[in-house]
PDB file of N, CA and C in Angstrom:
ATOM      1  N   UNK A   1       0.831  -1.174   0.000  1.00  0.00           N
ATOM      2  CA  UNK A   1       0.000   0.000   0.000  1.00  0.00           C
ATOM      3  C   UNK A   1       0.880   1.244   0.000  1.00  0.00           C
ATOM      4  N   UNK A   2       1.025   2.466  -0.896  1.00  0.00           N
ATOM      5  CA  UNK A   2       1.427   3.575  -0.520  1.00  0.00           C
ATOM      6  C   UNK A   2       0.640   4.255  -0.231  1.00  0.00           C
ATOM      7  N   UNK A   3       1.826   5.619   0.452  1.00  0.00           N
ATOM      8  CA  UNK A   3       1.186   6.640   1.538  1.00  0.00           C
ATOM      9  C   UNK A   3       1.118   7.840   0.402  1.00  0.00           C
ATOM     10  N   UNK A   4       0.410   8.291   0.506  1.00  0.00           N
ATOM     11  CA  UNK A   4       0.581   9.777  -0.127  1.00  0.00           C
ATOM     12  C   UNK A   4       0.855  10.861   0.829  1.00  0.00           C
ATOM     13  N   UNK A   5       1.995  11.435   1.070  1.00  0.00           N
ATOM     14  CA  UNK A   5       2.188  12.590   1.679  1.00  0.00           C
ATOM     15  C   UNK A   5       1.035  13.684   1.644  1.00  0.00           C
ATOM     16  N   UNK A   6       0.955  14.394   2.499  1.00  0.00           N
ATOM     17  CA  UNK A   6       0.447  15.576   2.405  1.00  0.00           C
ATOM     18  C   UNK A   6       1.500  16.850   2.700  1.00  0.00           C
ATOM     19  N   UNK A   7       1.379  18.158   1.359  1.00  0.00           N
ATOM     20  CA  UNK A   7       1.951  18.855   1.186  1.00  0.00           C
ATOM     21  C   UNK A   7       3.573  18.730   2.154  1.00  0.00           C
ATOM     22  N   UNK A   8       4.467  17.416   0.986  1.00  0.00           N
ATOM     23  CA  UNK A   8       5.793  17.152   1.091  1.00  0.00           C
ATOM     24  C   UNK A   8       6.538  18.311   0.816  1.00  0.00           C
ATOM     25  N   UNK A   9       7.775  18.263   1.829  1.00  0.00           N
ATOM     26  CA  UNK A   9       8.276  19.732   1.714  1.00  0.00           C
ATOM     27  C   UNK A   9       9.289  19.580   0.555  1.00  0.00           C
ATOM     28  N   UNK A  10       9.596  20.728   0.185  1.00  0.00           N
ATOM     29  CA  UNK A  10      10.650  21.353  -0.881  1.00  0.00           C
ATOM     30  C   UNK A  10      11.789  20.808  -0.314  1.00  0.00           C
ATOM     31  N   UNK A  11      13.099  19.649  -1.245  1.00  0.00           N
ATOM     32  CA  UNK A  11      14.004  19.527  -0.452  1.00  0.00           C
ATOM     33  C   UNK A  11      14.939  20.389  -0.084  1.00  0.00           C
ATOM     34  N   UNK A  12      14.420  21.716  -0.525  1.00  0.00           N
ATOM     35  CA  UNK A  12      15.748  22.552  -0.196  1.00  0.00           C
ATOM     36  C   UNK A  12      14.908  23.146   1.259  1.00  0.00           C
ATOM     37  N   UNK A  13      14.005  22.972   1.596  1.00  0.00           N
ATOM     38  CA  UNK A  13      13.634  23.622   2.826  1.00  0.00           C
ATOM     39  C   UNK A  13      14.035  22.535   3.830  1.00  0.00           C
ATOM     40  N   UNK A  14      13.877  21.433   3.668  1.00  0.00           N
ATOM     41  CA  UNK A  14      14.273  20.030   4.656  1.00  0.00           C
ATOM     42  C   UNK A  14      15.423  20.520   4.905  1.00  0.00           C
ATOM     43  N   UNK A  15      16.710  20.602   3.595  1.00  0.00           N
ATOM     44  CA  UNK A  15      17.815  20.964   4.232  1.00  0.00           C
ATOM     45  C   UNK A  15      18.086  22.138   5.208  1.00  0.00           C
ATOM     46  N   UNK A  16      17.259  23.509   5.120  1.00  0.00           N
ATOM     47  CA  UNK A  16      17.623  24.411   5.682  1.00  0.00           C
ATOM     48  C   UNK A  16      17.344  23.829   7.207  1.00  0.00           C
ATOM     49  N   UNK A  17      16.179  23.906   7.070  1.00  0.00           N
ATOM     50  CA  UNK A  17      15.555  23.415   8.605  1.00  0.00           C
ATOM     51  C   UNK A  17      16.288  21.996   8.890  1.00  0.00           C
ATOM     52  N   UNK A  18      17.142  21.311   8.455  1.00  0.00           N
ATOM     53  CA  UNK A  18      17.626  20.085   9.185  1.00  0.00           C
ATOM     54  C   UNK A  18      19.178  20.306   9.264  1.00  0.00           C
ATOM     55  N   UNK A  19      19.872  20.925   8.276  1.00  0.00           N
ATOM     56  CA  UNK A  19      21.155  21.059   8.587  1.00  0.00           C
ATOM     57  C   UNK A  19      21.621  22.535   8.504  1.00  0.00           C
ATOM     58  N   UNK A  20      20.945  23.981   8.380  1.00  0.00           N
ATOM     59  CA  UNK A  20      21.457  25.040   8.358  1.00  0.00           C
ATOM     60  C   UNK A  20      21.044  25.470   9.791  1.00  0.00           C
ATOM     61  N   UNK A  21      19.542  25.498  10.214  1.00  0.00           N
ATOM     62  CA  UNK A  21      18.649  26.377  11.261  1.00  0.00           C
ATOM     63  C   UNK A  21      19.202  25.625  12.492  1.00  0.00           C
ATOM     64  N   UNK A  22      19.461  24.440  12.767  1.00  0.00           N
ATOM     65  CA  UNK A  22      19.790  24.205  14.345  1.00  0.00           C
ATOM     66  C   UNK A  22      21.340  24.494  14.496  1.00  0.00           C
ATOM     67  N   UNK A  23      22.360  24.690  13.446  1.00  0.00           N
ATOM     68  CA  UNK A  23      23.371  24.344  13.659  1.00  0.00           C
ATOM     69  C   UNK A  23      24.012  25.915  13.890  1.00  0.00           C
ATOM     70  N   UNK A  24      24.855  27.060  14.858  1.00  0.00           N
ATOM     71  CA  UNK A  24      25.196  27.983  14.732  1.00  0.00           C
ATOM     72  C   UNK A  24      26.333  28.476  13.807  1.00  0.00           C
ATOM     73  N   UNK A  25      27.544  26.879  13.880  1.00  0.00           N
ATOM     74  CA  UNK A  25      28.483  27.202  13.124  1.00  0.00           C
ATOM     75  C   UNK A  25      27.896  26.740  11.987  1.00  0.00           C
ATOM     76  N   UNK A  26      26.885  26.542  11.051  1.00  0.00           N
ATOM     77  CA  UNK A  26      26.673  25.918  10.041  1.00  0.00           C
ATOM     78  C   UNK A  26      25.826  26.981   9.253  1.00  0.00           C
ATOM     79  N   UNK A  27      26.585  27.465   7.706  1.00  0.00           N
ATOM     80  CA  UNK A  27      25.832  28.215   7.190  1.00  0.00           C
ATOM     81  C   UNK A  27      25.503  27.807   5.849  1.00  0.00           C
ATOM     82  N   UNK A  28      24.560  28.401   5.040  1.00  0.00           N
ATOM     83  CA  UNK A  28      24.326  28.325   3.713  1.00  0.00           C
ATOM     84  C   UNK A  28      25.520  28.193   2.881  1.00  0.00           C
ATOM     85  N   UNK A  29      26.449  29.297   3.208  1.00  0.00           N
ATOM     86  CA  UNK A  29      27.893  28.804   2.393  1.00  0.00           C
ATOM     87  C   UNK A  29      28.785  28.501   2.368  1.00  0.00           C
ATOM     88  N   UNK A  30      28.603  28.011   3.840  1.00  0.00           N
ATOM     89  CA  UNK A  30      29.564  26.581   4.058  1.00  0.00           C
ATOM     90  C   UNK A  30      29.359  25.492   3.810  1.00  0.00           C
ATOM     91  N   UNK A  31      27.879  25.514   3.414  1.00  0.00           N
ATOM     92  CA  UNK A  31      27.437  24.241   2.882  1.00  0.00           C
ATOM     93  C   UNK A  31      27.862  24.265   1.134  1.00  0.00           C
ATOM     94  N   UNK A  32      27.656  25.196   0.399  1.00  0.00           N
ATOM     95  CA  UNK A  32      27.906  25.298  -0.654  1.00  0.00           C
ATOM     96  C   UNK A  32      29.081  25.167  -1.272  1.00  0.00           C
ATOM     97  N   UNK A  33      29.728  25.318   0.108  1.00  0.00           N
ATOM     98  CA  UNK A  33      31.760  25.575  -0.490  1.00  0.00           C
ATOM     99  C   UNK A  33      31.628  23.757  -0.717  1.00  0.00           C
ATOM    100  N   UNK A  34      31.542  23.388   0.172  1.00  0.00           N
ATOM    101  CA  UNK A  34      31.906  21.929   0.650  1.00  0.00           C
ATOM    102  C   UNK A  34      30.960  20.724  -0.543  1.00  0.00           C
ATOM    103  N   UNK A  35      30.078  21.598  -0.819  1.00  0.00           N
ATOM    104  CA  UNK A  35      29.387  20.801  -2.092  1.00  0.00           C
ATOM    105  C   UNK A  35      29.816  21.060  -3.361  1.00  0.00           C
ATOM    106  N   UNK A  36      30.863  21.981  -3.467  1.00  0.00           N
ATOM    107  CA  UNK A  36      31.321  22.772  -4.522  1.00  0.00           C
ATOM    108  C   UNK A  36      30.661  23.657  -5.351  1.00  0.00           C
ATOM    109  N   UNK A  37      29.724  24.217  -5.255  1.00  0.00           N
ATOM    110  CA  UNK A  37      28.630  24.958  -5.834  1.00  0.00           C
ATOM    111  C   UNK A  37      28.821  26.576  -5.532  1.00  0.00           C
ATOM    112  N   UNK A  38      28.193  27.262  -6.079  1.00  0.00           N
ATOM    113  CA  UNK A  38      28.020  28.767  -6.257  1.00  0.00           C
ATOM    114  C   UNK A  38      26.878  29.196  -5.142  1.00  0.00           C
ATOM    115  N   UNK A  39      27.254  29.796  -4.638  1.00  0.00           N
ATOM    116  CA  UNK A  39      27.106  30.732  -3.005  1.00  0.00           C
ATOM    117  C   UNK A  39      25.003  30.513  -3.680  1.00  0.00           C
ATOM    118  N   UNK A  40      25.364  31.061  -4.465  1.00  0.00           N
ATOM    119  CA  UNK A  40      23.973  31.925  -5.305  1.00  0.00           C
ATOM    120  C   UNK A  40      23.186  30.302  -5.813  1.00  0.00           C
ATOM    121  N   UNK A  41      23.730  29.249  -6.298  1.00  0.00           N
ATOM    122  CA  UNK A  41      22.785  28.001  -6.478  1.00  0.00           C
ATOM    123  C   UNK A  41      22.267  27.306  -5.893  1.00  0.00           C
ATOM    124  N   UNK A  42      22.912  27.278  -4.469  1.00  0.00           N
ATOM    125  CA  UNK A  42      22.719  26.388  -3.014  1.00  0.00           C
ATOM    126  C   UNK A  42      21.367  27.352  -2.255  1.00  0.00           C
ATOM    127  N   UNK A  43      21.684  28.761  -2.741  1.00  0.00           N
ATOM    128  CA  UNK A  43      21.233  29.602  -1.857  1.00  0.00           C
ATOM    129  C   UNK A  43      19.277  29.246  -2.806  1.00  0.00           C
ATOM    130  N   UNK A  44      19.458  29.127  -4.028  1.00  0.00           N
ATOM    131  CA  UNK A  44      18.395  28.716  -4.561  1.00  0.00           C
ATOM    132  C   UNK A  44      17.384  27.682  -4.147  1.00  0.00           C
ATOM    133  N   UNK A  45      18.041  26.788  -4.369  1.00  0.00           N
ATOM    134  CA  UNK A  45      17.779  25.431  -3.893  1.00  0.00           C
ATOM    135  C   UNK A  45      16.928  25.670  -2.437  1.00  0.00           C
ATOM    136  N   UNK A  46      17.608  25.958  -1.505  1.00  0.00           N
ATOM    137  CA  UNK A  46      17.103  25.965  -0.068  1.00  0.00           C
ATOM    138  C   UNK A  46      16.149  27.258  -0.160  1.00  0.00           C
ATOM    139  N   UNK A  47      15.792  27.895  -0.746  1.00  0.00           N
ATOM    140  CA  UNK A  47      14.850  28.797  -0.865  1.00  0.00           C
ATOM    141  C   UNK A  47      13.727  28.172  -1.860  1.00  0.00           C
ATOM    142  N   UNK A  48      13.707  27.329  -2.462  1.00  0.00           N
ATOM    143  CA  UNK A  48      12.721  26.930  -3.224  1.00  0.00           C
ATOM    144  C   UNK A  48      12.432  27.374  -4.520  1.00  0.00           C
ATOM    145  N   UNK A  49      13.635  28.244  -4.954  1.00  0.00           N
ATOM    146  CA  UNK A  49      13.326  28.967  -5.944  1.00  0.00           C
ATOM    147  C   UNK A  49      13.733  27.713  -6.942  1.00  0.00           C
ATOM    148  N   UNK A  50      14.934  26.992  -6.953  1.00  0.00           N
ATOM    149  CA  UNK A  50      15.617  25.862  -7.969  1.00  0.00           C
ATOM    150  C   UNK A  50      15.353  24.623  -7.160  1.00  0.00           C
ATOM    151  N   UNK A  51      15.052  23.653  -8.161  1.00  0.00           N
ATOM    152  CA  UNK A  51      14.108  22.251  -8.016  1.00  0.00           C
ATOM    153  C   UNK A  51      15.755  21.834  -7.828  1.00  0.00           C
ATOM    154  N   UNK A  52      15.995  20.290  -6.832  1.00  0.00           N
ATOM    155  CA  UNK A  52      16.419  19.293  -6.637  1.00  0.00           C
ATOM    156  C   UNK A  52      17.452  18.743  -8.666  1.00  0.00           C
ATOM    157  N   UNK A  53      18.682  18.704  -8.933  1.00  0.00           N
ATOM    158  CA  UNK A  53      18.959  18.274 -10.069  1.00  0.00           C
ATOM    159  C   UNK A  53      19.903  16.827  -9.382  1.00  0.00           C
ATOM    160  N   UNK A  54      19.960  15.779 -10.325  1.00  0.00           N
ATOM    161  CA  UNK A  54      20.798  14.450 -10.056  1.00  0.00           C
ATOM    162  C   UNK A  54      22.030  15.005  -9.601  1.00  0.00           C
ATOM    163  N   UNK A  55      22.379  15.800 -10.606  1.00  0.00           N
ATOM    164  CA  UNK A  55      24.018  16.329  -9.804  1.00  0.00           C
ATOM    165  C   UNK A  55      24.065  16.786  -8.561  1.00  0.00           C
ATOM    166  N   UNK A  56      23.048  17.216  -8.410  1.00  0.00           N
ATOM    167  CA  UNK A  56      22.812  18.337  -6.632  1.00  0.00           C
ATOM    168  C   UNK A  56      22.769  17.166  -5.600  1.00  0.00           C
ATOM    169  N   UNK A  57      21.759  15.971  -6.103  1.00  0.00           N
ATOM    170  CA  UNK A  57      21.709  14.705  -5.095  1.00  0.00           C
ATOM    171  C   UNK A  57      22.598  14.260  -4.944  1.00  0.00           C
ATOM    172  N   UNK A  58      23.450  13.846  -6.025  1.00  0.00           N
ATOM    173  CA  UNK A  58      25.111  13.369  -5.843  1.00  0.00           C
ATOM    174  C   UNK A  58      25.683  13.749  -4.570  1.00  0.00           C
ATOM    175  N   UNK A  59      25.932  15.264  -4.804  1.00  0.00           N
ATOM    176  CA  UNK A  59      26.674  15.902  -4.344  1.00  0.00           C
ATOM    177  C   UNK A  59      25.824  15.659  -2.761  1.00  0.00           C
ATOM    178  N   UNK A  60      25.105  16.547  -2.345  1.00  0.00           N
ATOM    179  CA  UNK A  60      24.681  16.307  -1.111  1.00  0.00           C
ATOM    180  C   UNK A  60      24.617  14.817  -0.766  1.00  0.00           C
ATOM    181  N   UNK A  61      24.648  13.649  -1.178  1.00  0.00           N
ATOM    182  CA  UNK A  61      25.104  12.460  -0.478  1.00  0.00           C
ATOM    183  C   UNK A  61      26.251  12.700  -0.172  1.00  0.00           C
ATOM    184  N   UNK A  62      27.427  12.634  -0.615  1.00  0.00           N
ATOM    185  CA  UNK A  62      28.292  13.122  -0.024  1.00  0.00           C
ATOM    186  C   UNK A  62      28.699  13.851   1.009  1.00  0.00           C
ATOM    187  N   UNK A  63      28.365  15.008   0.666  1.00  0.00           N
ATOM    188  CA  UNK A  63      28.226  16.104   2.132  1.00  0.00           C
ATOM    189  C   UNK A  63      27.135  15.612   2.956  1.00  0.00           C
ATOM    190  N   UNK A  64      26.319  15.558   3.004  1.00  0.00           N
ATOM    191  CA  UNK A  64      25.185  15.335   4.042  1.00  0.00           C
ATOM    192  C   UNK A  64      24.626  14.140   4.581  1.00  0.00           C
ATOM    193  N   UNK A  65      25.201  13.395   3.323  1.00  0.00           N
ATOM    194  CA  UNK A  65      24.496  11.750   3.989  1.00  0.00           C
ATOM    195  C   UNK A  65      23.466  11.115   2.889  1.00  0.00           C
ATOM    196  N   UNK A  66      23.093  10.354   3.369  1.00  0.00           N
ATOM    197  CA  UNK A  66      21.624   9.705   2.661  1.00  0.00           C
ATOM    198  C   UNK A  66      22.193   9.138   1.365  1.00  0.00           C
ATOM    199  N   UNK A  67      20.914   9.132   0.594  1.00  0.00           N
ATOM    200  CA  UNK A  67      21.634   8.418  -0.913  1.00  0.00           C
ATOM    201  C   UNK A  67      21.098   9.357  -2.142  1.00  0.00           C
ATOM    202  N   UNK A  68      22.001   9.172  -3.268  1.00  0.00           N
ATOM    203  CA  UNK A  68      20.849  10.261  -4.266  1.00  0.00           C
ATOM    204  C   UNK A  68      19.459  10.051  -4.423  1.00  0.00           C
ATOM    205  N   UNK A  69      19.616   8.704  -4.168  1.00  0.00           N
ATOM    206  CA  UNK A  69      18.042   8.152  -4.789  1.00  0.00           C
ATOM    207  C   UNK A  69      17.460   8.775  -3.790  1.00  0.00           C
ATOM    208  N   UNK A  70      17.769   8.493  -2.493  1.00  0.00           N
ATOM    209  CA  UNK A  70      16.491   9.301  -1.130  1.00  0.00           C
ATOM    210  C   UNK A  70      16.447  10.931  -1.365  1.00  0.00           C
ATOM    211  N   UNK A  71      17.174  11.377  -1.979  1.00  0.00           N
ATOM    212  CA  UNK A  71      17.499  12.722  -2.124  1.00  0.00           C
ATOM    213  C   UNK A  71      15.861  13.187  -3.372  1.00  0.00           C
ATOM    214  N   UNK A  72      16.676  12.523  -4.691  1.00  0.00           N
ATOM    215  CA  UNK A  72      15.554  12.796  -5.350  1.00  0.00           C
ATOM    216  C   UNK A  72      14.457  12.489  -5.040  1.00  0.00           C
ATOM    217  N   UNK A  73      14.055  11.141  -4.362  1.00  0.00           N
ATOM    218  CA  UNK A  73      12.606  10.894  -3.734  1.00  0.00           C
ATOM    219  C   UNK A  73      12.043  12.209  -2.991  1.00  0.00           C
ATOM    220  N   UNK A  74      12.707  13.071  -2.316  1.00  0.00           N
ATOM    221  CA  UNK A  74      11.881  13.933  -1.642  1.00  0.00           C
ATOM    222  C   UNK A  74      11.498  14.385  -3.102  1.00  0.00           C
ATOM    223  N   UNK A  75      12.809  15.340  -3.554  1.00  0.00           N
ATOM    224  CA  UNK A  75      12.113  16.135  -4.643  1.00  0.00           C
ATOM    225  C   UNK A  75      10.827  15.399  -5.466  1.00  0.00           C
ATOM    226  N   UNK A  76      11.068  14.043  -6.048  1.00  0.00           N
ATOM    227  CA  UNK A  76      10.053  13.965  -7.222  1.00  0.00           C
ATOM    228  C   UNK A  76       8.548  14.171  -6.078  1.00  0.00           C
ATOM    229  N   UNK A  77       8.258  13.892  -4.700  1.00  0.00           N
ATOM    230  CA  UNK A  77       7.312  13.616  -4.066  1.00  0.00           C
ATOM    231  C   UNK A  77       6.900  15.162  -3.772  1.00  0.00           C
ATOM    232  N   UNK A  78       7.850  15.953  -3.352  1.00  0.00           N
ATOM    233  CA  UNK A  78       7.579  17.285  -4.028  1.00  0.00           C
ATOM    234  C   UNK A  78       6.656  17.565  -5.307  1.00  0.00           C
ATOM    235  N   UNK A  79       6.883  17.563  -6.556  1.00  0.00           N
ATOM    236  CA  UNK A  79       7.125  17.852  -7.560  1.00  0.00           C
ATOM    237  C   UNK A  79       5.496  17.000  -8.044  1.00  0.00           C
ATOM    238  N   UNK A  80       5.372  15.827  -7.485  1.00  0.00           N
ATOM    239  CA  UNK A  80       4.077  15.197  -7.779  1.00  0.00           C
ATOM    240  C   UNK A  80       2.934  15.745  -7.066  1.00  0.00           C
ATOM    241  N   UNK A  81       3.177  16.266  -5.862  1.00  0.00           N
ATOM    242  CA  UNK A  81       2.287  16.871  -4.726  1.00  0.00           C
ATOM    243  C   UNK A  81       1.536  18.118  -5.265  1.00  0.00           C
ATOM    244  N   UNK A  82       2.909  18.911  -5.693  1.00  0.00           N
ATOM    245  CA  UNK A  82       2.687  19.998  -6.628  1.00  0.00           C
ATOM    246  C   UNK A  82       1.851  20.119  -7.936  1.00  0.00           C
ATOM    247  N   UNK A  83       1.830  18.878  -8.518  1.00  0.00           N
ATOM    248  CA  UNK A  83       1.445  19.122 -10.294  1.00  0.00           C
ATOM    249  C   UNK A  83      -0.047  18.363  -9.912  1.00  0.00           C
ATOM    250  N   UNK A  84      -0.252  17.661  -8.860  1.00  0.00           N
ATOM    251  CA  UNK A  84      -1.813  17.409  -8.100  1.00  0.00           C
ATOM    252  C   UNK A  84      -2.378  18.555  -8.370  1.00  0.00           C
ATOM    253  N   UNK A  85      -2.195  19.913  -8.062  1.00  0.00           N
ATOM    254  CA  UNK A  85      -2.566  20.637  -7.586  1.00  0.00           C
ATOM    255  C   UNK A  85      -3.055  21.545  -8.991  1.00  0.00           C
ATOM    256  N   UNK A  86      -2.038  21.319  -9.516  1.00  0.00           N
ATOM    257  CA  UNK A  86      -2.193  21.978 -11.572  1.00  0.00           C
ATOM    258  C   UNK A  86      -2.919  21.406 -12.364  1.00  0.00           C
ATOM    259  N   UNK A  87      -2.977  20.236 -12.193  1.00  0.00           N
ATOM    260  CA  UNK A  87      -3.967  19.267 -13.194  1.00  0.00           C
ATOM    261  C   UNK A  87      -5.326  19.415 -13.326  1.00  0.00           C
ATOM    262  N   UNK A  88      -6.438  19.727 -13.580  1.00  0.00           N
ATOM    263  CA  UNK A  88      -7.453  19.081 -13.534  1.00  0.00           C
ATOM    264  C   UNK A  88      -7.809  17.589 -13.896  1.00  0.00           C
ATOM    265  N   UNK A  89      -7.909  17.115 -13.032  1.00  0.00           N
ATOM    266  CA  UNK A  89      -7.866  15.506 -13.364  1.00  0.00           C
ATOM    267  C   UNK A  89      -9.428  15.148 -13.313  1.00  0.00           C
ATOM    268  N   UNK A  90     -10.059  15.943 -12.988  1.00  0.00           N
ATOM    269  CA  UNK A  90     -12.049  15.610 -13.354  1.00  0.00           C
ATOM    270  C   UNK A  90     -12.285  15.962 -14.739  1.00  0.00           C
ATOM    271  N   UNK A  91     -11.237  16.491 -15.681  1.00  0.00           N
ATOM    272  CA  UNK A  91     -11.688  16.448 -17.295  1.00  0.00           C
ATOM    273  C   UNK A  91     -10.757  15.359 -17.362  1.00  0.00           C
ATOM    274  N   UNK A  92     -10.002  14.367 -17.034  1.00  0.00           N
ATOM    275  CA  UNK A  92      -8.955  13.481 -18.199  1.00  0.00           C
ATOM    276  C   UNK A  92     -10.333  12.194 -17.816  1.00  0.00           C
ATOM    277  N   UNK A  93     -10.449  11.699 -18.588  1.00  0.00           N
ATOM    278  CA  UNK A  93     -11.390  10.127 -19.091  1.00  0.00           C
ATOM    279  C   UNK A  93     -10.149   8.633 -18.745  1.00  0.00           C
ATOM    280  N   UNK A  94     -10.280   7.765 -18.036  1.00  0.00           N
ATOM    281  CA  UNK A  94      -9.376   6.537 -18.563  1.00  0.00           C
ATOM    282  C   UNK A  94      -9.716   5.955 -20.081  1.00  0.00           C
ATOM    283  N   UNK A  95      -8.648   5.503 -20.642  1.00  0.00           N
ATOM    284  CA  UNK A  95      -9.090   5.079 -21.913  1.00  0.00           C
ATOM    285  C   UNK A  95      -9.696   3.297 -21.513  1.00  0.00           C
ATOM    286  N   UNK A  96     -10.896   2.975 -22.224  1.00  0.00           N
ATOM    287  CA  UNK A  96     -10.957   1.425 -21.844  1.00  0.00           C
ATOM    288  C   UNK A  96     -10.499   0.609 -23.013  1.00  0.00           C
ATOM    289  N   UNK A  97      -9.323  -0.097 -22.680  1.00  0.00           N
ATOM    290  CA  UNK A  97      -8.500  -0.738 -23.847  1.00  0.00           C
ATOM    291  C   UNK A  97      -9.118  -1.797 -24.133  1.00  0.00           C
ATOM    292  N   UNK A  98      -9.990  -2.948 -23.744  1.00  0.00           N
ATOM    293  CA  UNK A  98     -11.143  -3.348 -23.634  1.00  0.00           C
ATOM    294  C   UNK A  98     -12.139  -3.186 -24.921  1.00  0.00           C
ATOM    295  N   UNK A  99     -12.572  -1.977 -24.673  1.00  0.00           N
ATOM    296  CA  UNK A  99     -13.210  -1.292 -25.985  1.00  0.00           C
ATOM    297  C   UNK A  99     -12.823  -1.366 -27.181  1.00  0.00           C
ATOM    298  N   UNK A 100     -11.642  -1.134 -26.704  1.00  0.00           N
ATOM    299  CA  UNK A 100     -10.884  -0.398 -28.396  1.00  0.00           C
ATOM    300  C   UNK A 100     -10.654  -2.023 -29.387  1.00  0.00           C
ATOM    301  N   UNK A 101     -10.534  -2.833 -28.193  1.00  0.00           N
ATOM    302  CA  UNK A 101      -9.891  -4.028 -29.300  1.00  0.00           C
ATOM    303  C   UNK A 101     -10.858  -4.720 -29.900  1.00  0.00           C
TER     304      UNK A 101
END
C-alpha cells in the first residue's frame, strides 16, 4: 500500500531546517563551499526557488548523507504533490483498452 504525503516539503527547505537552522556554526555557504557549488545556487535550492537536479543529489550524499536516490525521492514527491494541484484531473477520461480491441 502507498502513503501519499500531504503537502511534502521542498528539499531545499528540509535541508535548511535540518542542517542550516539548528546548527550555529553551520551556514548556507559553508554548505555550498563543501558541495562545490556557487554561493547563489545552493542559496536557490534551499529557498525553493531551484528544483532538486541528479548532480545536486550526488553531491549532497556526499556532504550530508543519505543516498541520491532518497534525495531525489523527496524532490520527485515534491514535484508530484505539486502538479496534483495543476492538473485538472475531473476532465482526463481513462481510456478502456477493452473497448478499443
Amino acid at each position: 500500500m502507498s502513503m501519499t504525503q500531504h503537502n511534502p516539503p521542498h528539499v531545499g527547505g528540509l535541508i535548511y531546517r535540518t542542517y542550516i537552522e539548528p546548527f550555529e556554526k553551520i551556514s548556507a555557504n559553508k554548505i555550498a563551499d563543501a558541495l562545490g557549488v556557487a554561493h547563489s545556487t545552493f542559496n536557490r535550492l534551499i529557498n525553493g526557488v531551484s528544483d532538486l537536479s541528479p548532480e545536486m543529489a550526488i553531491r549532497l550524499s556526499v556532504v550530508l548523507g543519505g543516498t541520491p536516490e532518497s534525495w531525489m525521492r523527496i524532490q520527485e514527491n515534491y514535484d508530484l504533490w505539486s502538479a496534483k494541484d495543476k492538473v485538472n484531473m475531473k476532465a482526463l477520461k481513462r481510456i478502456d483498452f477493452d473497448e478499443v480491441a
